[in-house]
Protein backbone atom coordinates (compact mmCIF):
# COMPACT_ATOMS: atom_id res chain seq x y z
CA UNK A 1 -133.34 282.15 68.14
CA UNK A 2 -136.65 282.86 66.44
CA UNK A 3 -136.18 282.81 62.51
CA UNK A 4 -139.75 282.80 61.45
CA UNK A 5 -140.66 285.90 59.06
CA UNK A 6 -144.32 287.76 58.70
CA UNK A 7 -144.59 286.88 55.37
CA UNK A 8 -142.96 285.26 52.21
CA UNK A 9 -142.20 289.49 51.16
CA UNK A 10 -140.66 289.83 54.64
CA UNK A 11 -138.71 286.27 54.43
CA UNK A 12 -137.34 287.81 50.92
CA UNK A 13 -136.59 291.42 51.76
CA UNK A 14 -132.81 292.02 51.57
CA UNK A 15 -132.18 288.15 50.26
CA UNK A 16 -133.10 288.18 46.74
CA UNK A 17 -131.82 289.91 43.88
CA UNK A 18 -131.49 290.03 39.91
CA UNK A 19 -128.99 287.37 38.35
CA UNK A 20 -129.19 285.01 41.11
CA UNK A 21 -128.96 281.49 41.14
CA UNK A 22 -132.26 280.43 43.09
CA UNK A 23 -132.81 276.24 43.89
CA UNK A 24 -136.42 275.56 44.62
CA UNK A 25 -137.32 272.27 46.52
CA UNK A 26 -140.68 270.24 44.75
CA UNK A 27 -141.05 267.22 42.72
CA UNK A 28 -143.97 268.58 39.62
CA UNK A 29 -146.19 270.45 42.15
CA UNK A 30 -145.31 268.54 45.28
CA UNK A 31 -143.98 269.89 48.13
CA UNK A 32 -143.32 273.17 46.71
CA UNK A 33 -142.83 276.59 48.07
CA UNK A 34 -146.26 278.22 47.25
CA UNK A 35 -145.76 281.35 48.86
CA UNK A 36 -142.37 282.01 48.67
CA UNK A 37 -142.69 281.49 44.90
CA UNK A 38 -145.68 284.23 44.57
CA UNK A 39 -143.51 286.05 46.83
CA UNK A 40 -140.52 286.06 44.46
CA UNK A 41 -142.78 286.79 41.09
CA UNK A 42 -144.11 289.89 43.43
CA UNK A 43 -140.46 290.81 44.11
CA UNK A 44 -139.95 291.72 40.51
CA UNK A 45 -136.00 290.08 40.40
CA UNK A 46 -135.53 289.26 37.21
CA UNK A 47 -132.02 286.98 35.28
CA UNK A 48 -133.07 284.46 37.40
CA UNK A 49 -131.25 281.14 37.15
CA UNK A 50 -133.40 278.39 38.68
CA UNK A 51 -132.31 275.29 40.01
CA UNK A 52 -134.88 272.40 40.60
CA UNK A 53 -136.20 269.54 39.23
CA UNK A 54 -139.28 271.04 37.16
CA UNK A 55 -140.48 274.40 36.25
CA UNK A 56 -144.14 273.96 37.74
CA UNK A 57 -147.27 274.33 35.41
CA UNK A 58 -148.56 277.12 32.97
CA UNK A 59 -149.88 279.44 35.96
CA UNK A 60 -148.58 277.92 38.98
CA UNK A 61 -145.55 277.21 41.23
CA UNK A 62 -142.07 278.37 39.42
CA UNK A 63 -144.12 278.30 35.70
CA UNK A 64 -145.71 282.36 37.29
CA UNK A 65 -141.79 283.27 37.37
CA UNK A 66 -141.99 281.93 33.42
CA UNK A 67 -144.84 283.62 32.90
CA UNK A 68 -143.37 287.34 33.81
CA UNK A 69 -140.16 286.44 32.33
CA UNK A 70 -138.40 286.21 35.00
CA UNK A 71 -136.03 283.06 34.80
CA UNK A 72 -132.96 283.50 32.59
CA UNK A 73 -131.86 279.62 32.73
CA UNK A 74 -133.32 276.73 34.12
CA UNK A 75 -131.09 273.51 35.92
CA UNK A 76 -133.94 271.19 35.68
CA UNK A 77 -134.39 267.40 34.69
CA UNK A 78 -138.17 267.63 33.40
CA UNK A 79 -139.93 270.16 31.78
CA UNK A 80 -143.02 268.92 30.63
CA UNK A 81 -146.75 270.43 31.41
CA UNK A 82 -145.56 273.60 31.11
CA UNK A 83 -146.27 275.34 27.18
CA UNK A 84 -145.09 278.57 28.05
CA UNK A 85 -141.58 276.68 29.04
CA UNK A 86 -141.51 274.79 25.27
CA UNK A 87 -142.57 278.19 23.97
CA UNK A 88 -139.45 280.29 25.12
CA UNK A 89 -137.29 277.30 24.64
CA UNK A 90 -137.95 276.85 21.20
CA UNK A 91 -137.89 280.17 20.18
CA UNK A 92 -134.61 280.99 21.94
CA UNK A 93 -135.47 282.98 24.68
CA UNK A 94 -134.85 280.56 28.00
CA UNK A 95 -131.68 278.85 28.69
CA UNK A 96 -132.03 275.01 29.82
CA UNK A 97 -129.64 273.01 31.18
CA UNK A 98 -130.82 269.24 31.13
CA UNK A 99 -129.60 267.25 33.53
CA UNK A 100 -130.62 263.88 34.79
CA UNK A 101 -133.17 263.59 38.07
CA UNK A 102 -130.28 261.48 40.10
CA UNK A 103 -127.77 263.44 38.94
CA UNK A 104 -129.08 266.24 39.80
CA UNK A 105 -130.19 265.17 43.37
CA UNK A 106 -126.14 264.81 43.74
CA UNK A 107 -125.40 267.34 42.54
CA UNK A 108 -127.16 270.03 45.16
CA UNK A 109 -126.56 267.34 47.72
CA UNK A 110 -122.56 267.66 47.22
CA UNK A 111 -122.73 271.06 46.75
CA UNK A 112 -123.83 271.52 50.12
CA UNK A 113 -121.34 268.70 51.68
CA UNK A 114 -118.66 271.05 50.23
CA UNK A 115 -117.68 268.43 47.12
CA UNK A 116 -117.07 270.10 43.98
CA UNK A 117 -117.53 267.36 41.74
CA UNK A 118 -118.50 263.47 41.30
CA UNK A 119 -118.15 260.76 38.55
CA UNK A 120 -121.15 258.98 37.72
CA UNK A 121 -121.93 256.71 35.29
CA UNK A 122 -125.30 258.03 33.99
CA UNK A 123 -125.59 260.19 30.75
CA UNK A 124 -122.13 258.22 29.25
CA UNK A 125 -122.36 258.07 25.75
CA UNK A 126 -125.31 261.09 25.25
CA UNK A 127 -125.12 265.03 24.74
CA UNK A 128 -125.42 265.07 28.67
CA UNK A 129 -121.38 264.17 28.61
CA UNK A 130 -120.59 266.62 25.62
CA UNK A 131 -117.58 268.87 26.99
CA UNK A 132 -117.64 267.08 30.29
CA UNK A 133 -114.40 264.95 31.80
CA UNK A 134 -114.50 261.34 30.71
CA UNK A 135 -112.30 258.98 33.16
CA UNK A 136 -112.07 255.08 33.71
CA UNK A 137 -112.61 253.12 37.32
CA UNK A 138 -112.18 249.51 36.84
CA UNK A 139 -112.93 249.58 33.00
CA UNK A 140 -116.05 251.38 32.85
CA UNK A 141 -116.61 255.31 31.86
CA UNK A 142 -117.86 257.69 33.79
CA UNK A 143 -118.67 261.63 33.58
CA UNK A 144 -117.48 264.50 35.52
CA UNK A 145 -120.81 266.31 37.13
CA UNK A 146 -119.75 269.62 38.81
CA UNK A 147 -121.78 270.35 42.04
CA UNK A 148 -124.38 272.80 42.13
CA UNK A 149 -124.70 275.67 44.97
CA UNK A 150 -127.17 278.63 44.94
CA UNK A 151 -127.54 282.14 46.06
CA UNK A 152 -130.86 281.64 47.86
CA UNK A 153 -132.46 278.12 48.26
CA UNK A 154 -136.57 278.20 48.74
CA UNK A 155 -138.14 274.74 50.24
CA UNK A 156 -140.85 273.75 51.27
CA UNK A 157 -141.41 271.01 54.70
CA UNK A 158 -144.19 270.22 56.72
CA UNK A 159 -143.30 271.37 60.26
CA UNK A 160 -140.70 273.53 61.74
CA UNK A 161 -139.33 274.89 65.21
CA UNK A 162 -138.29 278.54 65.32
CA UNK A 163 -134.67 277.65 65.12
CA UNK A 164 -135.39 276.45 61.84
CA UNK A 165 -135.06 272.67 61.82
CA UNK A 166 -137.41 270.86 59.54
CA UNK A 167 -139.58 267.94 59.44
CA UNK A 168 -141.14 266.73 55.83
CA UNK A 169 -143.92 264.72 55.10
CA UNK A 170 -143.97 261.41 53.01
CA UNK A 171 -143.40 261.87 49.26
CA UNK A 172 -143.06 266.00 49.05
CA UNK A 173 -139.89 265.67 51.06
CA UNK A 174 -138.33 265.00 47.45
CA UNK A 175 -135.60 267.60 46.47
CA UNK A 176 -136.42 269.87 49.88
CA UNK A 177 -133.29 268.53 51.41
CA UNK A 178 -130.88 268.89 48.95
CA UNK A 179 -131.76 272.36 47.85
CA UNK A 180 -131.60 273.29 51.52
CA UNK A 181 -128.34 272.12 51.97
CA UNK A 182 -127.54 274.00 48.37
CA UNK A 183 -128.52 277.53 49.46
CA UNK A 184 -126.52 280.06 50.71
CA UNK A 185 -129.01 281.44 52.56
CA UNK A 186 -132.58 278.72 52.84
CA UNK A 187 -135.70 280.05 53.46
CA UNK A 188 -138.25 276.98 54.19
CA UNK A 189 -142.11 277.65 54.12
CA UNK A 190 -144.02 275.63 56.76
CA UNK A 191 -147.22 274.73 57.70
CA UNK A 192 -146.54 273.79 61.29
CA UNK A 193 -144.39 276.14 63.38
CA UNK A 194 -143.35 274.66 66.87
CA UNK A 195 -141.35 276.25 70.24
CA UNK A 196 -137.54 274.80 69.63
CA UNK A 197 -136.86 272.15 71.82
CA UNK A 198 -140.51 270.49 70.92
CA UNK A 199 -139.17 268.55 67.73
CA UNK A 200 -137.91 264.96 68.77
CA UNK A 201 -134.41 264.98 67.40
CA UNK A 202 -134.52 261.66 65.60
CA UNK A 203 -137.17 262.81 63.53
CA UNK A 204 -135.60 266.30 61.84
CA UNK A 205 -134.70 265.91 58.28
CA UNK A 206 -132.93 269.42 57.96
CA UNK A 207 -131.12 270.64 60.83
CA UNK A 208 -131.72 274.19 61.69
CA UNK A 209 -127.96 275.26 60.59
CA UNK A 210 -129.10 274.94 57.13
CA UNK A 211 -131.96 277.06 57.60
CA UNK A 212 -131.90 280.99 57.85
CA UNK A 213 -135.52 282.03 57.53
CA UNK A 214 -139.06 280.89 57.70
CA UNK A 215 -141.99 281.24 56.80
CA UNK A 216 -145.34 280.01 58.03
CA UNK A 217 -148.51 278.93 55.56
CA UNK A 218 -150.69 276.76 57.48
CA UNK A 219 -153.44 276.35 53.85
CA UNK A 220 -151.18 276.01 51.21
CA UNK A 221 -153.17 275.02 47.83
CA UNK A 222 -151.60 271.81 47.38
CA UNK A 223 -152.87 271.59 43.61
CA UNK A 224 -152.59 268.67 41.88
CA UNK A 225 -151.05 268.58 38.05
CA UNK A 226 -153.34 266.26 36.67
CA UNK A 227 -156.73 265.37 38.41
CA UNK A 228 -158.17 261.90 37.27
CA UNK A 229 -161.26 260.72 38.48
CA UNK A 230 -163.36 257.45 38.23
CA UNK A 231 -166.17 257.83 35.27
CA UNK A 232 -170.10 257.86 37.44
């Protein structure tokens, strides 16, 4: 089976669509779906409710979606570097739902290991419990997190066969995994497509089964948030 598309358009065509609920792998702007994320502002879907752990920069990765007003709601657990973000925020005009970094790590990672909810102890006592479940284990409280699923997951890993199983690379495997497990449908942009069979199985991160679609950008920009060099 040969799931690798033409193009981010091509990977998209027939997948996306206004009001969904998209997660999008990347930890600030590491390991994140460049192309797939242009190819989503350039699909002109709009009510978007995104899922992931930032919302990029002020002109790059999902903060392009922001800036075409795109994204209904975001899931996310930071949202600094991003003014056009605080901008909507504050004047009403983009949903947010805080939630903390681990919790929401385990949160797309049960959602796609079918569990509909966990207890955890983190957020107890702050506005991230208000309205949720409170319950005891061994005299200590702990909140009810539901689990989070999407519509259409976008990722981003380092090398792929054409069946679709993936390989990431040091720190920008981050949220990948979890998000691909998330999605309904995952489409995961590479920059290293192999034959199947060529991956050593002991070294795949993602099985294929997870993975519907991909798509292959061998120079992605890799940009860095915040570039700090020695003084001459």
């Amino acid at each position: 089976m040969n799931k690798v598309y033409a193009s981010a358009a091509e990977a998209l065509a027939g997948v996306v669509a206004s009001g969904q609920t998209i997660a999008v792998g990347g930890f600030g702007l590491c390991g994140i779906p460049e192309a797939l994320i242009a190819g989503l502002r350039d699909s002109g879907v709009r009510d978007l409710t995104c899922i992931s752990n930032n919302a990029g920069v002020d002109g790059f990765g999902l903060g392009q979606l922001l800036a075409t007003r795109q994204v209904r709601k975001m899931i996310a657990s930071y949202v600094g570097e991003n003014k056009e973000f605080e901008r909507q925020y504050l004047a009403g005009e983009l949903e947010l739902e805080f939630t903390p970094q681990g919790t929401l790590a385990e949160k797309l990672r049960a959602g796609g290991a079918g569990i509909p909810a966990f207890f955890t102890k983190t957020g107890v006592g702050t506005i991230v419990a208000e309205g949720k479940e409170l319950r005891e284990f061994d005299g200590q409280t702990y909140v009810m997190e539901r689990s989070l699923t999407a519509d259409v997951a976008l990722v981003k890993a380092w090398k792929a066969d054409k069946a679709g199983n993936l390989v990431y690379r040091r720190t920008a495997r981050n949220f990948n995994p979890m998000c691909a497990m998330a999605g309904k449908i995952t489409i995961a942009e590479v920059e290293i497509v192999v034959e199947t069979g060529e991956l050593d199985p002991d070294e795949i991160h993602t099985p294929g089964i997870f993975v519907q679609r991909i798509v292959h950008n061998a120079t992605p920009e890799k940009r860095i948030e915040q570039r700090t060099v020695r003084a001459g």
